[in-house]
N, C-alpha and C. Protein backbone atom coordinates (compact mmCIF):
# COMPACT_ATOMS: atom_id res chain seq x y z
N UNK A 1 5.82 -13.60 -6.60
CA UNK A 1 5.77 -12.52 -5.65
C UNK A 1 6.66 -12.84 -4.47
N UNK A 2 7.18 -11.82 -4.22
CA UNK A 2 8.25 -11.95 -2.82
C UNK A 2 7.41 -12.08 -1.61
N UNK A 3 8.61 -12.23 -0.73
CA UNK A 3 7.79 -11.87 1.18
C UNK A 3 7.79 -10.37 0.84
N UNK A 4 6.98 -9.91 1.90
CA UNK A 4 7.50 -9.50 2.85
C UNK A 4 8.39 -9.04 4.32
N UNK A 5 9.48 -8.73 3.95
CA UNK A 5 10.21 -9.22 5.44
C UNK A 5 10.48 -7.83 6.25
N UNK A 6 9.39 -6.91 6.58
CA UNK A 6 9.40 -5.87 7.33
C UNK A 6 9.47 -6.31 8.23
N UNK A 7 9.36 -5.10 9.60
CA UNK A 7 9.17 -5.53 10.96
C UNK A 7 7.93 -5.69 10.82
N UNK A 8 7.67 -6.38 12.24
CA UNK A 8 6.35 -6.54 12.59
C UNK A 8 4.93 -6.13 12.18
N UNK A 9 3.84 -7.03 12.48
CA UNK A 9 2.65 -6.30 11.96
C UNK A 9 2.35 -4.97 13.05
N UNK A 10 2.36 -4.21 12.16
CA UNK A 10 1.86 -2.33 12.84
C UNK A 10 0.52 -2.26 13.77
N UNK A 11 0.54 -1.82 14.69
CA UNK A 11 -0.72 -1.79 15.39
C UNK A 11 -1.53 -0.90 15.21
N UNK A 12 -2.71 -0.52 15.27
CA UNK A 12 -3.65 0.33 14.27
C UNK A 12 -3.25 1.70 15.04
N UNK A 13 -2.39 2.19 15.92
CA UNK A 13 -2.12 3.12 16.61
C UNK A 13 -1.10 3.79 15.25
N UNK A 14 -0.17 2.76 14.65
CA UNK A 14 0.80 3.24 13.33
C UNK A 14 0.55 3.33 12.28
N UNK A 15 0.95 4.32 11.46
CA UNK A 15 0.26 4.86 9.98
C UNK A 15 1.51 4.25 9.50
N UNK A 16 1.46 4.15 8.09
CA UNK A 16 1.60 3.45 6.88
C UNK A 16 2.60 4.81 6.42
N UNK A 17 3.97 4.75 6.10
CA UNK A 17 4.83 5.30 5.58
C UNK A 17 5.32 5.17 4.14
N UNK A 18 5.80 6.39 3.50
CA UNK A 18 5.79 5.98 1.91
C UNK A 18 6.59 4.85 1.98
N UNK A 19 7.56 4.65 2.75
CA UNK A 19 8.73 4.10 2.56
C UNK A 19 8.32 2.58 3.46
N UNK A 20 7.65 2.56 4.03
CA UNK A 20 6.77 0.68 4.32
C UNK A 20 6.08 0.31 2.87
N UNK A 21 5.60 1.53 2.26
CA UNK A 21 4.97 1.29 1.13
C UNK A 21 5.67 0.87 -0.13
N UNK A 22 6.89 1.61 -0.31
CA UNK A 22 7.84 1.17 -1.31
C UNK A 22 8.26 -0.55 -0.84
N UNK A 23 8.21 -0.84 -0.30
CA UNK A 23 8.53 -2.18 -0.07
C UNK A 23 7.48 -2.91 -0.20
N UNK A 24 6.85 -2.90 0.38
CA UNK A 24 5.18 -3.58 -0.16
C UNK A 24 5.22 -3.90 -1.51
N UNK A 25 5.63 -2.30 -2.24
CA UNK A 25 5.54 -2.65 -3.47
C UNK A 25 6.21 -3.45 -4.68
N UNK A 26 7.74 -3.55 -3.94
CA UNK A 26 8.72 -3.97 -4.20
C UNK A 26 8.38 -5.60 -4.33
N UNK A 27 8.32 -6.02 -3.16
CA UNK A 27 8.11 -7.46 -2.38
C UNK A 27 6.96 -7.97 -3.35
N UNK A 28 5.37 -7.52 -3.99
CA UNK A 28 4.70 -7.69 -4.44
C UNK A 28 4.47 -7.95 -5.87
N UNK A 29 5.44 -6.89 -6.57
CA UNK A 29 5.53 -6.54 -7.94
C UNK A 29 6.89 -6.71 -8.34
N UNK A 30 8.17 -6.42 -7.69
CA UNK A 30 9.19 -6.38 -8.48
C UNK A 30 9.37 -5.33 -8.91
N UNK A 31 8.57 -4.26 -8.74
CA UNK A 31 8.99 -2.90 -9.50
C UNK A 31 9.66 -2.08 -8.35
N UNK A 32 10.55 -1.54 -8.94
CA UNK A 32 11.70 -0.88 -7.93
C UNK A 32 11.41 0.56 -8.15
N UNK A 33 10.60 1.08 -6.88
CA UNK A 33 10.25 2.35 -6.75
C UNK A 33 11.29 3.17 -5.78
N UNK A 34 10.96 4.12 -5.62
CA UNK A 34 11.50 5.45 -4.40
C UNK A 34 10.42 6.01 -3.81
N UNK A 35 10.72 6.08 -2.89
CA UNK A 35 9.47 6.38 -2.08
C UNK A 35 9.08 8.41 -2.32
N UNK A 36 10.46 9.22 -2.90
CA UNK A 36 10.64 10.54 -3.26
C UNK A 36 9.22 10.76 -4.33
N UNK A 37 8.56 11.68 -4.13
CA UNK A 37 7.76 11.95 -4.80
C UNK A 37 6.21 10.77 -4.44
N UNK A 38 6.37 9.90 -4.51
CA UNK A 38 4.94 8.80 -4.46
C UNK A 38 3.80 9.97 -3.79
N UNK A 39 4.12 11.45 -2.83
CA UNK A 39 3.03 11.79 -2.64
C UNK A 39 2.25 12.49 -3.14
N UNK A 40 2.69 12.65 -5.31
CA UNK A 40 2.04 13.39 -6.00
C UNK A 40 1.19 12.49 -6.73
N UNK A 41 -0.17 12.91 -6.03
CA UNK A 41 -1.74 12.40 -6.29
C UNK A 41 -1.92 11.78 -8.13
N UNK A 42 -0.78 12.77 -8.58
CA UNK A 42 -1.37 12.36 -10.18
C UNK A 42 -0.02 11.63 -11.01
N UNK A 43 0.39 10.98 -9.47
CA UNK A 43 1.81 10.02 -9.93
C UNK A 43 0.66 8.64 -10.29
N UNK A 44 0.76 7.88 -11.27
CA UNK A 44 -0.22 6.55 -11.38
C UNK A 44 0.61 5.52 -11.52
N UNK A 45 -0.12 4.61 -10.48
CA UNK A 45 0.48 2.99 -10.11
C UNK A 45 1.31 2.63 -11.62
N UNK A 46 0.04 2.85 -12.61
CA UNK A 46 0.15 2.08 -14.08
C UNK A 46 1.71 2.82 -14.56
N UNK A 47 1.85 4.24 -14.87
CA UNK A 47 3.24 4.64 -14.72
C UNK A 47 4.53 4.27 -14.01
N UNK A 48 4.26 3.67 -12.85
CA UNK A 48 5.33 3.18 -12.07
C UNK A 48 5.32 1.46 -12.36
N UNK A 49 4.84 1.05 -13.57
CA UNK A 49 4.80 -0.09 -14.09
C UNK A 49 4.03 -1.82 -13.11
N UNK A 50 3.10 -1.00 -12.14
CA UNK A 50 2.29 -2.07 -11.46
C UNK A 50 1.31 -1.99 -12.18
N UNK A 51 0.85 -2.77 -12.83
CA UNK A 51 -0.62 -3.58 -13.30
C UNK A 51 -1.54 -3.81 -12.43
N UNK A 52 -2.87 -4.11 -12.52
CA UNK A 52 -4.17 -4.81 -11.73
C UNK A 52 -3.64 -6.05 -11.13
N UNK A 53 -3.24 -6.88 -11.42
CA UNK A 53 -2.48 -8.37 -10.80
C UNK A 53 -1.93 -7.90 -9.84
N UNK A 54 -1.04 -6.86 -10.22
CA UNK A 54 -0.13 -6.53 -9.29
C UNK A 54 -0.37 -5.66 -7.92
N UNK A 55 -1.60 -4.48 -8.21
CA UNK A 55 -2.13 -3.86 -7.32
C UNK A 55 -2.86 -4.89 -6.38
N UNK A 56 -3.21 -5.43 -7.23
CA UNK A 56 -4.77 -6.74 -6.14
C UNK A 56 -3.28 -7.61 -4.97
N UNK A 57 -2.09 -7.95 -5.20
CA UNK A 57 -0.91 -8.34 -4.54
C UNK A 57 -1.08 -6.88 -3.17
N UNK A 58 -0.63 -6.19 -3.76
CA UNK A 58 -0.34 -5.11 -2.86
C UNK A 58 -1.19 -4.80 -1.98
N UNK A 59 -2.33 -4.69 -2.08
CA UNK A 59 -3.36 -4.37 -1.45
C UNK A 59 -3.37 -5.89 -0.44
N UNK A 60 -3.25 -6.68 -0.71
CA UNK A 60 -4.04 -7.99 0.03
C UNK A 60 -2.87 -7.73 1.18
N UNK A 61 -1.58 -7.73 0.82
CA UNK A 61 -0.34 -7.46 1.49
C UNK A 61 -0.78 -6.44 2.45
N UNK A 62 -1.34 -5.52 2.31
CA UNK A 62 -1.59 -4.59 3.14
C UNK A 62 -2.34 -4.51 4.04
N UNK A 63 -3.67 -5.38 3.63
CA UNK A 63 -4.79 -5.96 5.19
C UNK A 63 -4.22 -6.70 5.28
N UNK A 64 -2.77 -7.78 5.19
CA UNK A 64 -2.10 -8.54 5.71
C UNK A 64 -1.11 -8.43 7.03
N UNK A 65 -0.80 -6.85 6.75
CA UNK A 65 0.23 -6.58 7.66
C UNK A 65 -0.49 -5.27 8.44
N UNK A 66 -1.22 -4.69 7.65
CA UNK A 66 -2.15 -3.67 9.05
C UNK A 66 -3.52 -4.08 9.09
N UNK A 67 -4.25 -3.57 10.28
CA UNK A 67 -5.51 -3.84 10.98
C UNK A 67 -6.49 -2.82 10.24
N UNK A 68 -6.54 -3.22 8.65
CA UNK A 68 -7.30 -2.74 7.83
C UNK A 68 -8.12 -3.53 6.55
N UNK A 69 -9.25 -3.44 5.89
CA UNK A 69 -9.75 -3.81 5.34
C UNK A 69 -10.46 -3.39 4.24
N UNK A 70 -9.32 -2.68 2.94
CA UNK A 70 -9.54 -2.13 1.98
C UNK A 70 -10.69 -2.28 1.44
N UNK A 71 -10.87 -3.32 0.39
CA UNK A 71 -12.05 -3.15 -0.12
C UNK A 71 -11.55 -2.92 -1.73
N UNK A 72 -12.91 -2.11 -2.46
CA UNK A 72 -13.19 -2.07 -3.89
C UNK A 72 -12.23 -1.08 -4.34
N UNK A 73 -12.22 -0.28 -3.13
CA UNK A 73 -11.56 1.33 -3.32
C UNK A 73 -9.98 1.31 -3.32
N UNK A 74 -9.72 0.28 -2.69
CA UNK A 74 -8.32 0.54 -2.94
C UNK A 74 -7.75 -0.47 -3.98
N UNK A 75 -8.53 -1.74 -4.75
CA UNK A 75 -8.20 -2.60 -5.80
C UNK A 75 -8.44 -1.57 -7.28
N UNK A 76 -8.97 -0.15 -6.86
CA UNK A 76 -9.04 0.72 -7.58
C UNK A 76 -8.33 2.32 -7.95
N UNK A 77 -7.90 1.74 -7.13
CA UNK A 77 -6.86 2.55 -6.59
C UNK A 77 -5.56 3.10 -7.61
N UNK A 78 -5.69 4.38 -8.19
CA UNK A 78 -4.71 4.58 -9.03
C UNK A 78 -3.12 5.48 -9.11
N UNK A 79 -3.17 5.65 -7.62
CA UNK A 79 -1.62 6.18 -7.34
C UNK A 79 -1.38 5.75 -5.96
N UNK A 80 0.12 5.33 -5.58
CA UNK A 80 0.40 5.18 -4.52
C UNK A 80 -0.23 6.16 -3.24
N UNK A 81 -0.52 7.60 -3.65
CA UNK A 81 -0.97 8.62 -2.55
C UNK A 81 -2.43 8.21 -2.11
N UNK A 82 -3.30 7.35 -3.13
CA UNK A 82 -4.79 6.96 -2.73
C UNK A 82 -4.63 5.96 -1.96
N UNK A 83 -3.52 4.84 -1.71
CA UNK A 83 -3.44 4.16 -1.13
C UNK A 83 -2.72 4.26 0.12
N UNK A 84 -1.87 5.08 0.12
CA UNK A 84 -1.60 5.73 1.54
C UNK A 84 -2.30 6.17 2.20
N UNK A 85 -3.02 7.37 1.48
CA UNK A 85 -4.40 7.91 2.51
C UNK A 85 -5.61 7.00 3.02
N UNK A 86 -5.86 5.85 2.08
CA UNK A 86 -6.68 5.19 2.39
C UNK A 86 -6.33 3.97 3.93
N UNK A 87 -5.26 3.88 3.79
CA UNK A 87 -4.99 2.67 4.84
C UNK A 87 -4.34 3.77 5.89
N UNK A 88 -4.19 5.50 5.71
CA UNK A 88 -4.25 5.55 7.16
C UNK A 88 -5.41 5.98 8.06
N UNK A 89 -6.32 6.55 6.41
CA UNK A 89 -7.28 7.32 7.23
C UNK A 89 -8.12 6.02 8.18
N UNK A 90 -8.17 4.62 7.71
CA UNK A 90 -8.75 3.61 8.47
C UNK A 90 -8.17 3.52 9.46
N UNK A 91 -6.74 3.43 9.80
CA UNK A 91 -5.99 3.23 10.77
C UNK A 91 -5.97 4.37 11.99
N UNK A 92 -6.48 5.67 11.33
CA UNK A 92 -6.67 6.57 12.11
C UNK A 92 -8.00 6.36 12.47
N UNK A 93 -8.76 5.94 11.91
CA UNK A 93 -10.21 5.74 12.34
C UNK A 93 -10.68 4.58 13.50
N UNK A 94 -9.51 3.98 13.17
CA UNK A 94 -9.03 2.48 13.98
C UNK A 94 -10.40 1.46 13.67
N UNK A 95 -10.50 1.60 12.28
CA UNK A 95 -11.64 0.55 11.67
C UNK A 95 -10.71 -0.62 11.78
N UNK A 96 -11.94 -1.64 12.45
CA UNK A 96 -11.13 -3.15 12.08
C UNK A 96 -12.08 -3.90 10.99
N UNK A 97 -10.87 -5.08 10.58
CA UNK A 97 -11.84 -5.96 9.41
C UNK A 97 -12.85 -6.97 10.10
């Protein structure tokens, strides 16, 4: 698995962009996405060739770099759009871990 070499960790004031997300995913998995489209709900991780190994990467990456604390729901997580909504609606909620 790669770094991550974004900017900075986001402060829970900043939501999570497809395109922070394509890199996440990139950096994690190796699978070379576009961020065009990721916001159709019945696009699936497993189609865009990330596996469970690979989601459980992504996700950890993600309470790594924002002030969030996924959980079951997002290691379950089956399209990039569930995982967007999920780490902003926390971030909008300004839940900490």
């Amino acid at each position: 698995m790669g770094e991550f070499t974004g900017a900075a960790t986001p402060s829970a004031s900043d939501r999570l962009t497809y395109e922070q997300l394509v890199v996440i995913v990139r950096a994690c998995t190796g699978v070379q996405l576009d961020a065009a489209g990721l916001d159709d709900p019945e696009l699936e991780l497993t189609a865009l060739g990330v596996d469970s190994l690979g989601l459980l990467g992504v996700v950890a990456e993600l309470e790594r770099r924002y002030p969030v604390l996924l959980g079951p729901e997002a290691e379950q997580a089956v399209s990039p759009r569930a995982l967007y909504d999920l780490v902003n609606a926390q971030l909008a909620r300004g839940d900490r871990p």
